[in-house]
Protein backbone atom coordinates (compact mmCIF):
# COMPACT_ATOMS: atom_id res chain seq x y z
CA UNK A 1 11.81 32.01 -10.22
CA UNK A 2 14.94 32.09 -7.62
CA UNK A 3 15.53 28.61 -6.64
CA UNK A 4 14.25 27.49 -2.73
CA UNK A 5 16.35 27.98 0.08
CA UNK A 6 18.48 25.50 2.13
CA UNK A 7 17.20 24.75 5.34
CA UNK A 8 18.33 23.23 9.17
CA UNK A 9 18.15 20.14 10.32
CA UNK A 10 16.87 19.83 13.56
CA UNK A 11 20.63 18.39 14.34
CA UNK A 12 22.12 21.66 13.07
CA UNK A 13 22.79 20.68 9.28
CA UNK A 14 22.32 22.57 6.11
CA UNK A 15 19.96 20.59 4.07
CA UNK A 16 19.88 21.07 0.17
CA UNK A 17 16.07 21.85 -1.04
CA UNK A 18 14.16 18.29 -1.98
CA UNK A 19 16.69 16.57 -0.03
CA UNK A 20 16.83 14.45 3.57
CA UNK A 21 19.63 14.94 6.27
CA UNK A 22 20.79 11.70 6.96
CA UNK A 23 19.79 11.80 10.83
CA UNK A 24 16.39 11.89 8.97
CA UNK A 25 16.38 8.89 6.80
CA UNK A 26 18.37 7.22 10.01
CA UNK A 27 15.62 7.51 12.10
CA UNK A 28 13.06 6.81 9.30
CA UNK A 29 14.35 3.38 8.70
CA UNK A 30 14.64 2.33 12.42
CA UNK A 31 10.65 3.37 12.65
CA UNK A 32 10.28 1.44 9.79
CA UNK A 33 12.12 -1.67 11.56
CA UNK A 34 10.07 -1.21 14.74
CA UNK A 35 6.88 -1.35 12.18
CA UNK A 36 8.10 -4.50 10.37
CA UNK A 37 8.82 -6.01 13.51
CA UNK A 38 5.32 -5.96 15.00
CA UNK A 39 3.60 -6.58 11.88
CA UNK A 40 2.20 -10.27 10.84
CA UNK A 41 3.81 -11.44 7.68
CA UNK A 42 2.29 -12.21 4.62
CA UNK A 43 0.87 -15.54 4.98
CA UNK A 44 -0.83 -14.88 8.77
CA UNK A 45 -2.59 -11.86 7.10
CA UNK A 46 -3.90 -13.84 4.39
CA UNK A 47 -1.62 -13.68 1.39
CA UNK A 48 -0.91 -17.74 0.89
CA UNK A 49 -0.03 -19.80 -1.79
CA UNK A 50 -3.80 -19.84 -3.07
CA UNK A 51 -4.17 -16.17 -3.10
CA UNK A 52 -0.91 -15.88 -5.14
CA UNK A 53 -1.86 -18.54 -7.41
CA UNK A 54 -5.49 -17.20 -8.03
CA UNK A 55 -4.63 -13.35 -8.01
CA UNK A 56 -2.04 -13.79 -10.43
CA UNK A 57 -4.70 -15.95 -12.90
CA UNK A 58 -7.06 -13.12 -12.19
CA UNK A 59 -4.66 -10.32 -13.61
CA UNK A 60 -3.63 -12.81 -16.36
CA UNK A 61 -7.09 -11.97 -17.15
CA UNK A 62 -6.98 -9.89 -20.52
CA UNK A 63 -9.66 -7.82 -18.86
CA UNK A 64 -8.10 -7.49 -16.06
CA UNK A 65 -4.90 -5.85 -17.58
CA UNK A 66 -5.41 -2.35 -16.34
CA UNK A 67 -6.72 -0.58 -13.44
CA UNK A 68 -10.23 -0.42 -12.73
CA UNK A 69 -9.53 3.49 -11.07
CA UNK A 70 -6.92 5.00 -13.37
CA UNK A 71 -6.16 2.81 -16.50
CA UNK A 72 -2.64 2.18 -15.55
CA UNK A 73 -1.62 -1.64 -16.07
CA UNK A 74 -2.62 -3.63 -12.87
CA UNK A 75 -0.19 -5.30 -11.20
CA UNK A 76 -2.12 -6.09 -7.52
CA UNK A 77 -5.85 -7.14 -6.82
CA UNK A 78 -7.89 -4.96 -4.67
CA UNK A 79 -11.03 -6.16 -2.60
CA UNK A 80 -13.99 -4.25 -3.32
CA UNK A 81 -15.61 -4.70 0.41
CA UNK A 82 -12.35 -4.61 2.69
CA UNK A 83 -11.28 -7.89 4.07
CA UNK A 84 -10.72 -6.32 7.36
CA UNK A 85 -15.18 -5.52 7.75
CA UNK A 86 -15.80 -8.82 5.75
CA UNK A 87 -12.77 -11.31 6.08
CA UNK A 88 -15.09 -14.44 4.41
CA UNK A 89 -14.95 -12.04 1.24
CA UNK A 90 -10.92 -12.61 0.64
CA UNK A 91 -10.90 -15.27 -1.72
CA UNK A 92 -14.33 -14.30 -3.58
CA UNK A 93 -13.40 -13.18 -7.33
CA UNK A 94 -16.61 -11.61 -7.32
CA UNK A 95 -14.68 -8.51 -4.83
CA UNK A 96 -11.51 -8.58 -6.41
CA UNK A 97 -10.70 -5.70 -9.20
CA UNK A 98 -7.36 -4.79 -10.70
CA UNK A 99 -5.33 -2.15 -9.45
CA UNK A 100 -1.99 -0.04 -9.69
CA UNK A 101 0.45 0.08 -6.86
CA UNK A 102 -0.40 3.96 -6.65
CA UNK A 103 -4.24 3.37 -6.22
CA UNK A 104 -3.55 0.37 -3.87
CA UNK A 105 -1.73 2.93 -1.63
CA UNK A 106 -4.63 5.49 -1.75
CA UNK A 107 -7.25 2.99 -1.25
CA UNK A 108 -5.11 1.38 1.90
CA UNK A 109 -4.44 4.84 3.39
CA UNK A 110 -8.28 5.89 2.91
CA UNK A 111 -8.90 2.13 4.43
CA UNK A 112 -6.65 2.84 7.60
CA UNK A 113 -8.37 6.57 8.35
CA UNK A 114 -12.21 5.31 7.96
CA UNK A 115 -13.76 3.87 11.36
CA UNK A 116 -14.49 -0.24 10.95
CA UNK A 117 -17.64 -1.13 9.74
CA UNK A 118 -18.32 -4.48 10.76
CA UNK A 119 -21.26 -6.03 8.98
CA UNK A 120 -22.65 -9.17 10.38
């Protein structure tokens, strides 16, 4: 199987296959800066002291070792019901489960495409 083909940059470069011209990744990482910029930090979206202290007791958790989706060993807790549609639900154990960072991702990106749901 012949190998794939190098390809041009929109700035007029020769780009190896698999690989990112560097006016690319520039202007990836200054979107990322504007998006870092806007964004609340940890501890005004909810993430305090508590939460770390209780989230990392709940993976502690021998049955709480691997992820509830894939198996992998957990290393974040997900909500079950997303804080964003029920908010008094963030510090309830009883919607926590143990999760990868790869399943995190899916759920947040499946999370930020739905429509809000808020129950009341």
């Amino acid at each position: 199987m012949p190998a794939r083909a190098p390809r041009l940059c929109s700035c007029g470069k020769v780009v190896p296959p698999g690989a990112s011209c560097p006016c690319q990744a520039k202007r990836a990482a200054e979107r990322k800066a504007r998006f870092d910029k806007t964004r609340p930090n940890s501890s005004q979206r909810g993430y305090d002291g508590r939460w770390e202290r209780e989230a990392k007791a709940f993976l502690a958790r021998r049955e709480n070792s691997q992820c509830a989706a894939c198996g992998a060993p957990a290393v974040v807790v997900m909500h079950i019901k997303s804080i964003r549609s029920r908010p008094e639900l963030r510090m309830d154990q009883s919607n926590w489960r143990p999760g990868c960072q790869r399943c995190n991702a899916i759920e947040a990106a499946r999370e930020r495409r739905a429509p809000r749901k808020v129950q009341q």
